[in-house]
Protein backbone atom coordinates (compact mmCIF):
# COMPACT_ATOMS: atom_id res chain seq x y z
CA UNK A 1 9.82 72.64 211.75
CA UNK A 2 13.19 74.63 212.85
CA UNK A 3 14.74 75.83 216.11
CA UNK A 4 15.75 79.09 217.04
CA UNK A 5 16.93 80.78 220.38
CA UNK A 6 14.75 83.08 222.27
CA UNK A 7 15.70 85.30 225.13
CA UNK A 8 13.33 86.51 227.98
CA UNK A 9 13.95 89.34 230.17
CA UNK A 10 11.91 88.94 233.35
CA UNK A 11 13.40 91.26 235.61
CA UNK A 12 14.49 88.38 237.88
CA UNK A 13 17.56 86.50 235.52
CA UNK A 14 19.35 88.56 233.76
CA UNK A 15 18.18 86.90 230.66
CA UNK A 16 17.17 83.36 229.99
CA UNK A 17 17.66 81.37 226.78
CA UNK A 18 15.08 79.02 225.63
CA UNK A 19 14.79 76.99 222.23
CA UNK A 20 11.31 77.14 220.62
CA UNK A 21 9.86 75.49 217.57
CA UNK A 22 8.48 77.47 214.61
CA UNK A 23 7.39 76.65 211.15
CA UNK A 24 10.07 77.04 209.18
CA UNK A 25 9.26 78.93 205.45
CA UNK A 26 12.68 78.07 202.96
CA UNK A 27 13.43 81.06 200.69
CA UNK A 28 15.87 84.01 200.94
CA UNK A 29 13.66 87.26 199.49
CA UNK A 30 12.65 89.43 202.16
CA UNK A 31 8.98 88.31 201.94
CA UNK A 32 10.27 84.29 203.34
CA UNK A 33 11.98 86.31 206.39
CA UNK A 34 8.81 87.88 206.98
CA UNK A 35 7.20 84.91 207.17
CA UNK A 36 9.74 83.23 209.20
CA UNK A 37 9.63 86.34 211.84
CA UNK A 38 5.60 85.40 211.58
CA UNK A 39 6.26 82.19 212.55
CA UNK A 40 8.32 82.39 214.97
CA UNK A 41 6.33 85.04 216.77
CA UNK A 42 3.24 83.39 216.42
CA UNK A 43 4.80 79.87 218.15
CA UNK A 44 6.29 82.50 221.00
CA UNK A 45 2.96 83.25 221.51
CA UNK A 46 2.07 80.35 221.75
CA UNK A 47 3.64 79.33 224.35
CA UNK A 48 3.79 82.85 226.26
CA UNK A 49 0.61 84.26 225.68
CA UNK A 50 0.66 88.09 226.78
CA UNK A 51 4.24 88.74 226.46
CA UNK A 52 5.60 91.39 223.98
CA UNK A 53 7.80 90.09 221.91
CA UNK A 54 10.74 91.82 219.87
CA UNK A 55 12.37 90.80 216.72
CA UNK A 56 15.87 92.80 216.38
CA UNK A 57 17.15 92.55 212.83
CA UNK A 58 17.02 94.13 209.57
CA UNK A 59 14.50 91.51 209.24
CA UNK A 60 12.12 93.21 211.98
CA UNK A 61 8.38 93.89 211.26
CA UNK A 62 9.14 96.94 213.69
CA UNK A 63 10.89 100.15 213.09
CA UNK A 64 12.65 99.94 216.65
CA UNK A 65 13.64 95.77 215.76
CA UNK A 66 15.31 97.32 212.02
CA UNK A 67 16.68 100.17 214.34
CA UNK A 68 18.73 98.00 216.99
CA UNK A 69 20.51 95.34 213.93
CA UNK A 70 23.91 95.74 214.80
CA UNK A 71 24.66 96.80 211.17
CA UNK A 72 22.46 100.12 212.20
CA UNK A 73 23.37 100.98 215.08
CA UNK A 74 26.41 103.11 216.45
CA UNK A 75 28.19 104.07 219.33
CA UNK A 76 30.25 107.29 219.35
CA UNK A 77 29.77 107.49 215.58
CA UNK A 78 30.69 104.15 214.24
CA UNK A 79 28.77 101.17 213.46
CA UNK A 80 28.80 98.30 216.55
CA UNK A 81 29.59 95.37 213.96
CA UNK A 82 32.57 97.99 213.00
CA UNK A 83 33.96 98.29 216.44
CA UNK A 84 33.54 94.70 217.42
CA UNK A 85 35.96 93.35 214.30
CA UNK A 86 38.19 96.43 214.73
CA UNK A 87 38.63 95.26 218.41
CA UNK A 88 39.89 91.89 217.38
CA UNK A 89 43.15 91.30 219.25
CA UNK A 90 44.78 87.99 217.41
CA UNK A 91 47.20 85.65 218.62
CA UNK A 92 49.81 87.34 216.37
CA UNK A 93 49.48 90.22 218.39
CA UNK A 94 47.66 91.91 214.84
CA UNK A 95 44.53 94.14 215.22
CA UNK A 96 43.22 95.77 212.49
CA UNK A 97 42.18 98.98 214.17
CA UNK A 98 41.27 100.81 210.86
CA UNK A 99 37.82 98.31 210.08
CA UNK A 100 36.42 100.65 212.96
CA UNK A 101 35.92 103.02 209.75
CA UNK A 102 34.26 100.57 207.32
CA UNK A 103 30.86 99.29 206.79
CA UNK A 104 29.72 96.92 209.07
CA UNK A 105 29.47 94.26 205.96
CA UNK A 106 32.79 95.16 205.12
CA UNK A 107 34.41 94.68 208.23
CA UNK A 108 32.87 91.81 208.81
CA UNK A 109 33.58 89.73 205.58
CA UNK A 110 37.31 91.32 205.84
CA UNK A 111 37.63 89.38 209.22
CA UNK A 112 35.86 86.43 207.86
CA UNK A 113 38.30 86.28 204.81
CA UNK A 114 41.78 85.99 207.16
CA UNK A 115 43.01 82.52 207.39
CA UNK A 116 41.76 81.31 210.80
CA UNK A 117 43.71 82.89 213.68
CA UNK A 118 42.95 83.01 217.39
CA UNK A 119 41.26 85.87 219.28
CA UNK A 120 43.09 86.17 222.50
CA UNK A 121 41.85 89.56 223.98
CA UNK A 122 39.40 92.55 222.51
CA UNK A 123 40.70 96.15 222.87
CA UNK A 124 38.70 99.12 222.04
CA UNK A 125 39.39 102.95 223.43
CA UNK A 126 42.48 101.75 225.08
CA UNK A 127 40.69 99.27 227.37
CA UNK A 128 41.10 95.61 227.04
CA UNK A 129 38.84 92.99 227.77
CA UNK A 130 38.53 89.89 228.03
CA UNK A 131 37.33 86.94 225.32
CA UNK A 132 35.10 85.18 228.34
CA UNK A 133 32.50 85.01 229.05
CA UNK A 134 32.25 84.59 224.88
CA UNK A 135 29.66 87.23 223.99
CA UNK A 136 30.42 89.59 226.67
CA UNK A 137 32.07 92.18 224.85
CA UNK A 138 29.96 92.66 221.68
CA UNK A 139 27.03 92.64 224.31
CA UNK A 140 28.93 95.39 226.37
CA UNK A 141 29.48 97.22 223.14
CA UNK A 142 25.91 97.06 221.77
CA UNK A 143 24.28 98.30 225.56
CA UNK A 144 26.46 101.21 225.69
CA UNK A 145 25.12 102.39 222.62
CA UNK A 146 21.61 101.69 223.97
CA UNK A 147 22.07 103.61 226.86
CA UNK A 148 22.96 107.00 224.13
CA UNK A 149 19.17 106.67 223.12
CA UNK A 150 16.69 107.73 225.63
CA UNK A 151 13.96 106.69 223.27
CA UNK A 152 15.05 103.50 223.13
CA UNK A 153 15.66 102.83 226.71
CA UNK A 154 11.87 103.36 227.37
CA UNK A 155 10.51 101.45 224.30
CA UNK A 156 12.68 98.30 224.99
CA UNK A 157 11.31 98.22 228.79
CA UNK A 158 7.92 97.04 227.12
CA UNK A 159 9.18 94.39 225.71
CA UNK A 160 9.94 90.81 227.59
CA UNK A 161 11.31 88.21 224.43
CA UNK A 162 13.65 89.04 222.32
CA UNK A 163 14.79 87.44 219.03
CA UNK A 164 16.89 87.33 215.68
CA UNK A 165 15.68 85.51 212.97
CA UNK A 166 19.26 85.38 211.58
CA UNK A 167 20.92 84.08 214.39
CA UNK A 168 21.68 80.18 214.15
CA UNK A 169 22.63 79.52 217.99
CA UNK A 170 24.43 76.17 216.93
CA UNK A 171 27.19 78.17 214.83
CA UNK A 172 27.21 81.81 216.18
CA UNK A 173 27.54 83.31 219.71
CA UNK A 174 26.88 86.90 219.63
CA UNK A 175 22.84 88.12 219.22
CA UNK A 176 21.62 91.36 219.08
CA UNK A 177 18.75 90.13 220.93
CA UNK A 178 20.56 88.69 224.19
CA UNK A 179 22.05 92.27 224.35
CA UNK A 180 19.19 93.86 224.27
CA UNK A 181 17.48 91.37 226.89
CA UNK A 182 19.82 92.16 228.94
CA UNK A 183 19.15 95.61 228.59
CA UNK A 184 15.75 95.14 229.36
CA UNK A 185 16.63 93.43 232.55
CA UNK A 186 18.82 96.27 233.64
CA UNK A 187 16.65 98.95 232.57
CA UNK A 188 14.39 97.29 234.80
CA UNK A 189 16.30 96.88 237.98
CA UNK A 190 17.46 100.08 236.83
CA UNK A 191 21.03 99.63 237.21
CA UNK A 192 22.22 100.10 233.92
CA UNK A 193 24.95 102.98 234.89
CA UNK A 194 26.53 100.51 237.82
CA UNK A 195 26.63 97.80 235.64
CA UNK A 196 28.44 99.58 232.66
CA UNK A 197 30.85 101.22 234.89
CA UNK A 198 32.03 98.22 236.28
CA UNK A 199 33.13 94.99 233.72
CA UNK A 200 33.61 92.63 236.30
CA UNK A 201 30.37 93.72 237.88
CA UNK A 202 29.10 93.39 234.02
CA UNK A 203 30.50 89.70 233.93
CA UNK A 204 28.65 88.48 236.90
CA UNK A 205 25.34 88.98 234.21
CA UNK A 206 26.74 85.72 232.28
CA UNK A 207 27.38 83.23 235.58
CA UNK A 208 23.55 84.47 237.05
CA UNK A 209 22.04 83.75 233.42
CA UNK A 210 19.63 80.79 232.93
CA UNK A 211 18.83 78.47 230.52
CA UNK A 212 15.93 76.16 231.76
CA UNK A 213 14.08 78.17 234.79
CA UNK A 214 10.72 78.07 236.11
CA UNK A 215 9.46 81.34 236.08
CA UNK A 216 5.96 83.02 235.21
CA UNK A 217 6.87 82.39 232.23
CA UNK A 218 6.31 78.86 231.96
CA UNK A 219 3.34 78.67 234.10
């Protein structure tokens, strides 16, 4: 067996995290993932019979899951994993604005490859923003771009879990899938222009988060 993060969108908490068991398949070909996503969906539903559940990765057996992967999506023309490395502001003062134009892979492994240096601030269009809450600026990043695709606004209201096969919640903090269950929550108080407009407004989403609520859900 194996762990991985979940996120609900209820419409109540702006997203809640939960850990859920699945049975894990070993194996990196696509067709292990597949089985893995399987897996994991079949112990979500499990547990939360009747809710709709969303894989977002490259690894999704949806076209909308494959759609949302950070490495697909784009915001004002440029990849999301592009802008979030090219808005790394170091301790040095250094940010290497020009990633912005690579492939997401690219930028991503050129970060990865710099001896280790402190983040201290993000800064993207001229705006800077704060490195806390942790993943509040890649999630800012990623929603904005949601909001640019009308189709996708009205799909992801349907949905209520979220996941990401590929995220390991023990080493990484940014998921696709929190953003987007976060979008969910806002598309459904429908407030998703007040909150976007407004970053400290946007914070308050990370201090009103759960992680172990009694909801409907666990009923």
């Amino acid at each position: 067996m194996a762990e991985k993060m979940i996120f609900i969108s209820n419409g109540i908490n702006p997203y809640c995290e939960k850990i859920i068991e699945y049975t894990f398949v070993p194996g990196f070909a696509p067709s292990q993932r597949m089985k893995n996503v399987i897996n994991l969906n079949d112990s979500i539903n499990s547990k939360y019979p009747g809710l709709r559940t969303l894989e977002v990765s490259t690894k999704s057996d949806t076209e909308l899951g494959k759609k949302l992967s950070a490495f697909n999506l784009k915001l004002d023309g440029k990849y999301i994993e592009s802008i979030f490395q090219s808005s790394k502001v170091f301790n040095d003062g250094i940010q290497y604005i020009n990633l912005i134009n690579e492939k997401p892979i690219d930028a991503k492994r050129f970060i990865q490859s710099l001896p280790k240096k402190e983040i201290t601030k993000f800064k993207y269009n001229g705006i800077e923003y704060p490195i806390e809450p942790k993943s509040m600026f890649y999630d800012f990043i990623y929603i904005c771009a949601l909001r640019n695709i009308p189709e996708v606004s009205s799909a992801l209201k349907q949905y209520d879990i979220f996941t990401d096969i590929e995220f390991n919640y023990k080493k990484s903090i940014n998921c696709q899938a929190r953003a987007c269950a976060i979008y969910s929550y806002l598309l459904k108080i429908n407030k998703v222009d007040e909150y976007l407009n407004n970053i400290e407004l946007f914070k308050s989403l990370y201090t009103n988060k759960k992680t172990d609520i009694i909801t409907l859900y666990d009923i």
